[in-house]
Protein backbone atom coordinates (compact mmCIF):
# COMPACT_ATOMS: atom_id res chain seq x y z
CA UNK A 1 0.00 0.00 0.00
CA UNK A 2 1.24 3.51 -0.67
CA UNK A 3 1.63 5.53 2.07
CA UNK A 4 -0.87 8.40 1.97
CA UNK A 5 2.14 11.19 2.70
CA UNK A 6 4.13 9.97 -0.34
CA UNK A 7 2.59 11.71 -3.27
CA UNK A 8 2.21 9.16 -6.31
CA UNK A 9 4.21 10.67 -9.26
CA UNK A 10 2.76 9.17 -12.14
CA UNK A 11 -1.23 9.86 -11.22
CA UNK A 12 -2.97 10.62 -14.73
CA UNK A 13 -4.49 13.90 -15.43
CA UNK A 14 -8.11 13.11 -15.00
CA UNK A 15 -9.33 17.17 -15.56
CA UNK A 16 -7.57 20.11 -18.09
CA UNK A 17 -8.00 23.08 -17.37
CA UNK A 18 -7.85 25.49 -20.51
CA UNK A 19 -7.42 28.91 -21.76
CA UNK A 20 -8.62 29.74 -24.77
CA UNK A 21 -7.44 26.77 -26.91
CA UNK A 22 -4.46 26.40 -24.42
CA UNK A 23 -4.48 24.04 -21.82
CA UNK A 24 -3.33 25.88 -18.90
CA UNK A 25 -3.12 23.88 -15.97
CA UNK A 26 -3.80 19.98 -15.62
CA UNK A 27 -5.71 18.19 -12.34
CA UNK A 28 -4.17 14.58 -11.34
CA UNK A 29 -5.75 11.98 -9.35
CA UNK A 30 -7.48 8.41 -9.14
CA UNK A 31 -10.66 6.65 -9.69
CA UNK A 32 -12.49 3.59 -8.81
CA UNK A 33 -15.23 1.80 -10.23
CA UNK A 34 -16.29 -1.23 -8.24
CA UNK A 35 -19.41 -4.03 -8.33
CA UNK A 36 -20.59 -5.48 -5.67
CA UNK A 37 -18.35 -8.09 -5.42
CA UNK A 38 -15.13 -5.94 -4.73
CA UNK A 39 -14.18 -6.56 -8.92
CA UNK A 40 -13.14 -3.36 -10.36
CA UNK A 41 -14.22 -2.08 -13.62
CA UNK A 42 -12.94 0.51 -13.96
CA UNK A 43 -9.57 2.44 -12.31
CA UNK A 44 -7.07 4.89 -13.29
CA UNK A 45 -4.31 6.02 -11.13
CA UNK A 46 -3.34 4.71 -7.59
CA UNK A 47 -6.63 3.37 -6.55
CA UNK A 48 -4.52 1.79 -3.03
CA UNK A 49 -3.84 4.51 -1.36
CA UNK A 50 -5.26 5.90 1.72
CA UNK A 51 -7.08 9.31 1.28
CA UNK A 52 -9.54 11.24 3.20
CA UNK A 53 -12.90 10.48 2.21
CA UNK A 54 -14.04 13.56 4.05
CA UNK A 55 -18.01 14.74 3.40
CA UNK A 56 -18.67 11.87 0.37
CA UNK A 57 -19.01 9.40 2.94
CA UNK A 58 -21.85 10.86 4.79
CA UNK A 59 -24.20 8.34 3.51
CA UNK A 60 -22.57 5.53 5.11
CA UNK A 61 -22.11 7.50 8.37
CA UNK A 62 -26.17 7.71 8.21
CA UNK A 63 -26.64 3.98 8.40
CA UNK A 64 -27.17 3.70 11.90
CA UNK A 65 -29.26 6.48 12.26
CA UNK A 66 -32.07 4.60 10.58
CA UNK A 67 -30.88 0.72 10.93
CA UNK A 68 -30.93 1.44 15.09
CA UNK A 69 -34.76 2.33 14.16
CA UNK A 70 -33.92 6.05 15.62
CA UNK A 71 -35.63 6.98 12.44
CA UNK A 72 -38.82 5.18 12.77
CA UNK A 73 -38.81 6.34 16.70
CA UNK A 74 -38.82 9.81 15.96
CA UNK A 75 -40.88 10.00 12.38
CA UNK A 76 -37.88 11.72 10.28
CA UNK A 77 -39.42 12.68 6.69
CA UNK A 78 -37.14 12.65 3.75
CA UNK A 79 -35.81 15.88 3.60
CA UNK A 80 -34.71 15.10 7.49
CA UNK A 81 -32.79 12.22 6.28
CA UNK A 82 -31.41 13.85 3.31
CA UNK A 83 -30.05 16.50 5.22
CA UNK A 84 -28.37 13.78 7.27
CA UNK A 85 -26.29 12.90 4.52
CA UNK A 86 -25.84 16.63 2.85
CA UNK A 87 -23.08 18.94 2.83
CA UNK A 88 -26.20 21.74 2.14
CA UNK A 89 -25.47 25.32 1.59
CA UNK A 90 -26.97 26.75 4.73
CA UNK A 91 -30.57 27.93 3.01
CA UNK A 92 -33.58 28.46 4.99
CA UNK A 93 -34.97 25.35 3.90
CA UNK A 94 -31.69 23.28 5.57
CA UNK A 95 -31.88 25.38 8.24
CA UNK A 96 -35.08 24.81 9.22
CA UNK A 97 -35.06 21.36 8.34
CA UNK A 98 -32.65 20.19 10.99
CA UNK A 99 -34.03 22.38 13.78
CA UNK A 100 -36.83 20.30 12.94
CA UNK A 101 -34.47 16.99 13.38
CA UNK A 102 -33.43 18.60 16.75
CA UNK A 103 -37.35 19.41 18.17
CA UNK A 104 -38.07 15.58 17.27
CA UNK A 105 -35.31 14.99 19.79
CA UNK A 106 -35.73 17.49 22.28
CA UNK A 107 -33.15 19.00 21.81
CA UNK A 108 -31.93 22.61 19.92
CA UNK A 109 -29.04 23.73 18.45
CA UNK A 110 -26.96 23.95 21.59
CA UNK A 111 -26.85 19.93 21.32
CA UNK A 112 -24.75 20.10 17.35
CA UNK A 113 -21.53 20.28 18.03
CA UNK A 114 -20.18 20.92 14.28
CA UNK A 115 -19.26 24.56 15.15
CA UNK A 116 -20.57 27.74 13.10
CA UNK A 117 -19.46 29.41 9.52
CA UNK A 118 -21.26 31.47 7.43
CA UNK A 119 -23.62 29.64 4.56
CA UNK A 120 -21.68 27.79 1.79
CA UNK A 121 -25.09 29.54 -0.49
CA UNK A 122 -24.12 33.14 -0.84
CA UNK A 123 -27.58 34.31 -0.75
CA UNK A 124 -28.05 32.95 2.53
CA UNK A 125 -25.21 34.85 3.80
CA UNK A 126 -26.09 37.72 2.18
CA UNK A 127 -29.50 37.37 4.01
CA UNK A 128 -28.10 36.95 7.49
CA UNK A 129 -25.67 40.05 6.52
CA UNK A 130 -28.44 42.36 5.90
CA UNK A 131 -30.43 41.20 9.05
CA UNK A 132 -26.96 41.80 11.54
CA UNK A 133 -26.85 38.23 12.46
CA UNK A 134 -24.09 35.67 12.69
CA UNK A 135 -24.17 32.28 11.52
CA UNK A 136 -24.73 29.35 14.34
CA UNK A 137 -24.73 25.78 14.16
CA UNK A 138 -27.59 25.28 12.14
CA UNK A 139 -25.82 26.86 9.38
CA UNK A 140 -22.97 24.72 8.85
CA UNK A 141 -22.97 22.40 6.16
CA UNK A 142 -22.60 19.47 8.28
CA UNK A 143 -25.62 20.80 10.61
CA UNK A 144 -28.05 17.79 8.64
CA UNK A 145 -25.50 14.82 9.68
CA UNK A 146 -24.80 16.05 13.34
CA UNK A 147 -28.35 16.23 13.33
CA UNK A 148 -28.89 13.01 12.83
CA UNK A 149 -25.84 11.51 15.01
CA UNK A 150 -27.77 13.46 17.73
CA UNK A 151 -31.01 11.68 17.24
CA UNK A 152 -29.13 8.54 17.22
CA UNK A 153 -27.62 9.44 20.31
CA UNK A 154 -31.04 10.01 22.07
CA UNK A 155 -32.16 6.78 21.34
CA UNK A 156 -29.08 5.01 22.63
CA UNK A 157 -29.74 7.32 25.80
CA UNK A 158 -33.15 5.95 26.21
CA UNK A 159 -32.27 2.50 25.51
CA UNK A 160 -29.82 3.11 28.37
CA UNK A 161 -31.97 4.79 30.39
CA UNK A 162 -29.92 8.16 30.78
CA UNK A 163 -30.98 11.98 30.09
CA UNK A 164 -30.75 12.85 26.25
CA UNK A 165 -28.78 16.03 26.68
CA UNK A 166 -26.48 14.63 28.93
CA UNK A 167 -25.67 11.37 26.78
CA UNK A 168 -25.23 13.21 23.87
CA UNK A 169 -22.64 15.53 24.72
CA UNK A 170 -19.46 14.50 23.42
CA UNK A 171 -20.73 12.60 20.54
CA UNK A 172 -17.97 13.79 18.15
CA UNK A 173 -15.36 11.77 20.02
CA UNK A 174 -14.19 8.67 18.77
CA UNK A 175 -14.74 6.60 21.89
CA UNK A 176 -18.60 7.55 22.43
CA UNK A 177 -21.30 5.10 21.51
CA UNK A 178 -22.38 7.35 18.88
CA UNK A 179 -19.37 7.68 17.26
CA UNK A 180 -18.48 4.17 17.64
CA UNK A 181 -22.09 2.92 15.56
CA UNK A 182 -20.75 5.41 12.75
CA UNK A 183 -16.93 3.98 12.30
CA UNK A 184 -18.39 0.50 13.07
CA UNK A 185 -20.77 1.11 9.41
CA UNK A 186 -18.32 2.65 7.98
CA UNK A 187 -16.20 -0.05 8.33
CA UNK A 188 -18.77 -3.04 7.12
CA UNK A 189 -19.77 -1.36 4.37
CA UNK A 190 -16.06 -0.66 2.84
CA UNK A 191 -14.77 -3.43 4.36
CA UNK A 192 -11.47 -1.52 5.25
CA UNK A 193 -10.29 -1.72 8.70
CA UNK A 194 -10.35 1.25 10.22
CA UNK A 195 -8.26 0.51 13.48
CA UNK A 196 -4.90 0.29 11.34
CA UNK A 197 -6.29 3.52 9.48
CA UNK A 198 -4.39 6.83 9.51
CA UNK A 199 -6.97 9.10 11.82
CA UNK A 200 -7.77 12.94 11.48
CA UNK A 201 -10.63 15.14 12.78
CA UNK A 202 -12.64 16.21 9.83
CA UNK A 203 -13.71 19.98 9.33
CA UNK A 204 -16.55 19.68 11.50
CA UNK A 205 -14.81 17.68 14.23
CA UNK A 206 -15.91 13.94 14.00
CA UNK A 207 -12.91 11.62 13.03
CA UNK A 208 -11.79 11.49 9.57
CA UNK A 209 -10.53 7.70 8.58
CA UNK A 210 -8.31 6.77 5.31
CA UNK A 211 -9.08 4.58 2.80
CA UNK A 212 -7.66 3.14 -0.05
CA UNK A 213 -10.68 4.43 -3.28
CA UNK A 214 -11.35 0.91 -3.96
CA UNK A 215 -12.48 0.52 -0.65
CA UNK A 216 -14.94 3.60 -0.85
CA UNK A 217 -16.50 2.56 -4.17
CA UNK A 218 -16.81 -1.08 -2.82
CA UNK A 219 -19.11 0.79 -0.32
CA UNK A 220 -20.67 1.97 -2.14
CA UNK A 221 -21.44 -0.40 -4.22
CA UNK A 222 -22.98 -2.35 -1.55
CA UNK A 223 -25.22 0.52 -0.91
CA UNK A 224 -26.55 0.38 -4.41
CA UNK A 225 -27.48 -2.96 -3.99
CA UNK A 226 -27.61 -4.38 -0.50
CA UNK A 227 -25.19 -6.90 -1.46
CA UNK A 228 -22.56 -7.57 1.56
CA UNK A 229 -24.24 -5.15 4.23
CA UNK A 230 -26.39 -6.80 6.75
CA UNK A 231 -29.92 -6.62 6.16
CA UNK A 232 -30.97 -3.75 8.59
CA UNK A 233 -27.73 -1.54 7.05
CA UNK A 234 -28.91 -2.94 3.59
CA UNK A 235 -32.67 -1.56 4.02
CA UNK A 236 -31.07 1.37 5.79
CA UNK A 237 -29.45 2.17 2.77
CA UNK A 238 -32.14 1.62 0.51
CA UNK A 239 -34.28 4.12 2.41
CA UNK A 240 -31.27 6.95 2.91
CA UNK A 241 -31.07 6.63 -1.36
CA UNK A 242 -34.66 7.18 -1.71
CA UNK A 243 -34.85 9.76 0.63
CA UNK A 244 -32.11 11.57 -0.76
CA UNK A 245 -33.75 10.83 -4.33
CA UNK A 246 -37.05 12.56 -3.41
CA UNK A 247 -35.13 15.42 -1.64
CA UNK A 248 -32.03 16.20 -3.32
CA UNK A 249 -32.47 20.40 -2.61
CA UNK A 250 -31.46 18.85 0.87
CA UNK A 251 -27.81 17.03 0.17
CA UNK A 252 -26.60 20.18 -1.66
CA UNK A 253 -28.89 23.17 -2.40
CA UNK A 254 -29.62 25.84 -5.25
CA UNK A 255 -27.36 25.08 -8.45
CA UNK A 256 -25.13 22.67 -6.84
CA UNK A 257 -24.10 19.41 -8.81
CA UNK A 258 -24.93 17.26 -6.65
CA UNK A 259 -28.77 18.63 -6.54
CA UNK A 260 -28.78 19.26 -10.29
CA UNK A 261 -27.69 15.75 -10.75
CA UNK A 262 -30.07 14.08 -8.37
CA UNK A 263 -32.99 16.49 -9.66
CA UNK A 264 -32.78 14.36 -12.83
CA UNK A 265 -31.56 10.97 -12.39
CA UNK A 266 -33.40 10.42 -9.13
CA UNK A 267 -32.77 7.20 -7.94
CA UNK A 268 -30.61 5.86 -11.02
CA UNK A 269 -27.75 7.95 -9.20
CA UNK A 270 -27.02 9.04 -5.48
CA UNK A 271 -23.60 11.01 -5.51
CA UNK A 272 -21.97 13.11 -3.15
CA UNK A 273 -18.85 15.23 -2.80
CA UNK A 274 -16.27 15.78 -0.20
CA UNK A 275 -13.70 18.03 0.58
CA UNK A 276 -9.98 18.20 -1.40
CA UNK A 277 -11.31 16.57 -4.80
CA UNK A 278 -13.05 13.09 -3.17
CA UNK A 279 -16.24 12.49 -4.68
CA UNK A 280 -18.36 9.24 -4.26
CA UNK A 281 -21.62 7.54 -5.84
CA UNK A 282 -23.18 4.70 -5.77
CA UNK A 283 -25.01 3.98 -9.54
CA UNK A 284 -27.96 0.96 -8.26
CA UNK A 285 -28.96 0.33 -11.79
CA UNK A 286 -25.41 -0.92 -12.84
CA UNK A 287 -24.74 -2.02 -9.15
CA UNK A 288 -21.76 -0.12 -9.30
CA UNK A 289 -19.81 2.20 -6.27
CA UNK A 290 -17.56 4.90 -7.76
CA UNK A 291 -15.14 6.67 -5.71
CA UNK A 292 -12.74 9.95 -7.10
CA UNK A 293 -10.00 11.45 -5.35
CA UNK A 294 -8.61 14.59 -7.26
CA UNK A 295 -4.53 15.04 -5.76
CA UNK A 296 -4.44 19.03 -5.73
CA UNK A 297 -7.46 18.80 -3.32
CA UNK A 298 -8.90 21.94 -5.58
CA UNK A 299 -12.32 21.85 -3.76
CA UNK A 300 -15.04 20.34 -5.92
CA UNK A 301 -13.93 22.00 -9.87
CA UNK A 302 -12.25 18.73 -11.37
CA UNK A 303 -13.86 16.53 -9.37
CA UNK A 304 -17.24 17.47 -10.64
CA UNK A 305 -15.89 17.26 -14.14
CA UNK A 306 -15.16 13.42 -13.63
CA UNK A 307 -17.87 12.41 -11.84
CA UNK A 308 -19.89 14.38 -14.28
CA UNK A 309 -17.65 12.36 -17.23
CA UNK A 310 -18.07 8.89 -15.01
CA UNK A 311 -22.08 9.75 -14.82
CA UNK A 312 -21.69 9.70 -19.02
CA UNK A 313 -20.72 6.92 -19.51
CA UNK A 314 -21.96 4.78 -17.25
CA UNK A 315 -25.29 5.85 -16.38
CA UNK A 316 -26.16 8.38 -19.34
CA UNK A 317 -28.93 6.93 -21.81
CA UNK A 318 -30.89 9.46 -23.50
CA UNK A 319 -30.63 12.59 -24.77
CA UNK A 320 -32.02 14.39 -21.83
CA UNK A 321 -29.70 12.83 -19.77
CA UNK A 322 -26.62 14.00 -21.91
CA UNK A 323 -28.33 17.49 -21.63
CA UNK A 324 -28.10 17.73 -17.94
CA UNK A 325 -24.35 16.48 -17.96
CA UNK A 326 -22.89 17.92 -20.77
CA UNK A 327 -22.47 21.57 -19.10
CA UNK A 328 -21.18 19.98 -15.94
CA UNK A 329 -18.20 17.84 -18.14
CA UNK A 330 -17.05 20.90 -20.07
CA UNK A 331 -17.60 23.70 -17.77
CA UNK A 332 -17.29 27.04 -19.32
CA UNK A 333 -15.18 29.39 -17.36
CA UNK A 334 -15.56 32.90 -16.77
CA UNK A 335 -13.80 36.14 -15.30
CA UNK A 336 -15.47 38.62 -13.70
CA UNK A 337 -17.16 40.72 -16.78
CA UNK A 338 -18.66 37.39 -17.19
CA UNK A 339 -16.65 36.74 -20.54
CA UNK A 340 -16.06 33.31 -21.04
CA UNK A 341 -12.49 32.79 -20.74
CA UNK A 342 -11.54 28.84 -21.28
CA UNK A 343 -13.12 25.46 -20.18
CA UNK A 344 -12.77 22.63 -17.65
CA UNK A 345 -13.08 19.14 -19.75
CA UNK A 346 -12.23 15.69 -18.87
CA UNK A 347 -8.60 14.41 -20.09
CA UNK A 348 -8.23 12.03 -22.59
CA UNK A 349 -7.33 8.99 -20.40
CA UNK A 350 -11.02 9.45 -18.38
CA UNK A 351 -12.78 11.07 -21.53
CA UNK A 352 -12.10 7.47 -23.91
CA UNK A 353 -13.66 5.60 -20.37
CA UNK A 354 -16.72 3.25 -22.00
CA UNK A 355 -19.27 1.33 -20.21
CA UNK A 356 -18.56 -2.19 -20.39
């Protein structure tokens, strides 16, 4: 395995970057394409190497929150667990939508222990500007998904017979029950060990494990089939897709790919980015998991562009669904008189990728 602070040399440029008719600067990285059965596809790069899944992975940290039946116990719609797997852009509508999580528990804000920035949407800050306010913890992108660890938390408190509030606190540390139901699902679903995993704290202050991209897109695989997970993680995961499919405004917000994407495909595709160029999807119609990591970490830009160019040509059938990709594969680029100035577009050796 290569170690994950040893940069791999000989990655292949997955995104270009042009200027004009120049290509300017080039994007390296890795991708995965897995069944099922751990067989890949589908790879380019180093596809062994631990990285970071970061925010793609929220999905699989969701299992628990409906396979415990937490769920079910406290009557969470769709948009509820949708924003428990989002990385949303801090709208009204997310927002509201896990104070709503947080009432069904009976608990507020005070209980997310994420921390506070302003909204990813810059509307939403805007709004907040104009009104004087400051963001809290409702705001934060990962508000939806602490959300939900805290409802998981107050059923293990009830099952335990201990105050809510009390149990709960804490619940981004590795070593509390909470935490330990999320890295336990984590870990069945990709199959990777994740006690002999290099360890971080992720933006919002949950641990962060590393794993090898084959591992992530066997993951998710299994989530796009129930194939390998046990059957209250597989139905778990069959319900979080849906839900995500008949709110995707929750997992991202106005004109972000992952909503745009989700808003047409529904349940033929349930994607999701992550921090420093990891994106991950799992396609159920081709029981496929697909896992990206882009090396220069340059926030979601090339990583959209492959999944975007992954999403053509393995999932793409008609003409409408070429329509809703194509701009998100070659993305026009513009400077600030709104002139277009050059293009994003995938690279030959992840542009001549076919379906099998």
């Amino acid at each position: 395995m290569t170690p994950m602070n040893h940069a791999t040399t000989s990655q292949p440029v997955l995104v270009e970057a042009l200027r004009g008719d120049a290509v300017e600067s080039f994007h390296r990285g890795a991708l995965a394409v897995v069944d099922a059965d751990g067989t890949v596809l589908h790879a380019l790069g180093d596809i062994h190497r631990p990285v970071f899944p970061r925010s793609a992975v929220k999905l699989l940290q969701a299992l628990p929150l409906v396979a415990s039946g937490a769920a079910d116990a406290l009557g969470l719609s769709n948009e509820e667990l949708a924003l428990a797997c989002a990385s949303h852009g801090g709208e009204p509508m997310h927002v509201r939508t896990a104070a709503g999580m947080l009432r069904k528990a009976g608990l507020s804000e005070t209980a997310l222990e994420c921390g506070a920035h302003w909204p990813g949407f810059e509307g939403a800050s805007r709004a907040l500007a104009r009104e004087g306010r400051e963001p809290d913890a409702l705001h934060n992108n990962c508000s939806g998904k602490h959300a939900g660890f805290v409802c998981l938390g107050c059923l293990l408190a009830r099952q335990a017979g201990q105050d809510a509030a009390a149990f709960t606190r804490g619940y981004v540390k590795a070593s509390h029950p909470v935490m330990r139901e999320v890295s336990a699902a984590l870990q069945a679903a990709t199959g990777h060990d994740l006690a002999s995993a290099p360890v971080g704290t992720d933006g919002c202050s949950i641990p962060t494990y590393a794993q090898p991209l084959h591992a992530l897109a066997l993951g998710f695989a299994r989530v796009a089939t129930g194939l390998g997970l046990s059957a209250g993680h597989a139905q778990a995961a069959l319900r979080l897709r849906q839900a995500i499919a008949r709110a995707p405004q929750m997992v991202a917000g106005t004109g972000r790919f992952d909503t745009r994407v989700m808003q047409h495909f529904g349940e033929r595709v349930c994607c999701k980015v992550g921090a420093e160029g990891v994106y991950c999807a799992a396609l159920p119609e081709r029981g496929l998991g697909v896992a990206i990591k882009v090396d220069d970490g340059q926030g979601a830009r090339a990583a959209e562009v492959a999944m975007a160019q992954l999403l053509h040509a393995l999932v793409a059938r008609s003409d409408a669904d070429h329509a809703v990709l194509q701009p998100l594969r070659e993305v026009v680029l513009r400077n600030w008189n709104g002139l277009a100035v050059g293009r994003l577009r995938p690279a030959p050796a992840l542009a001549t990728l076919q379906a099998d």
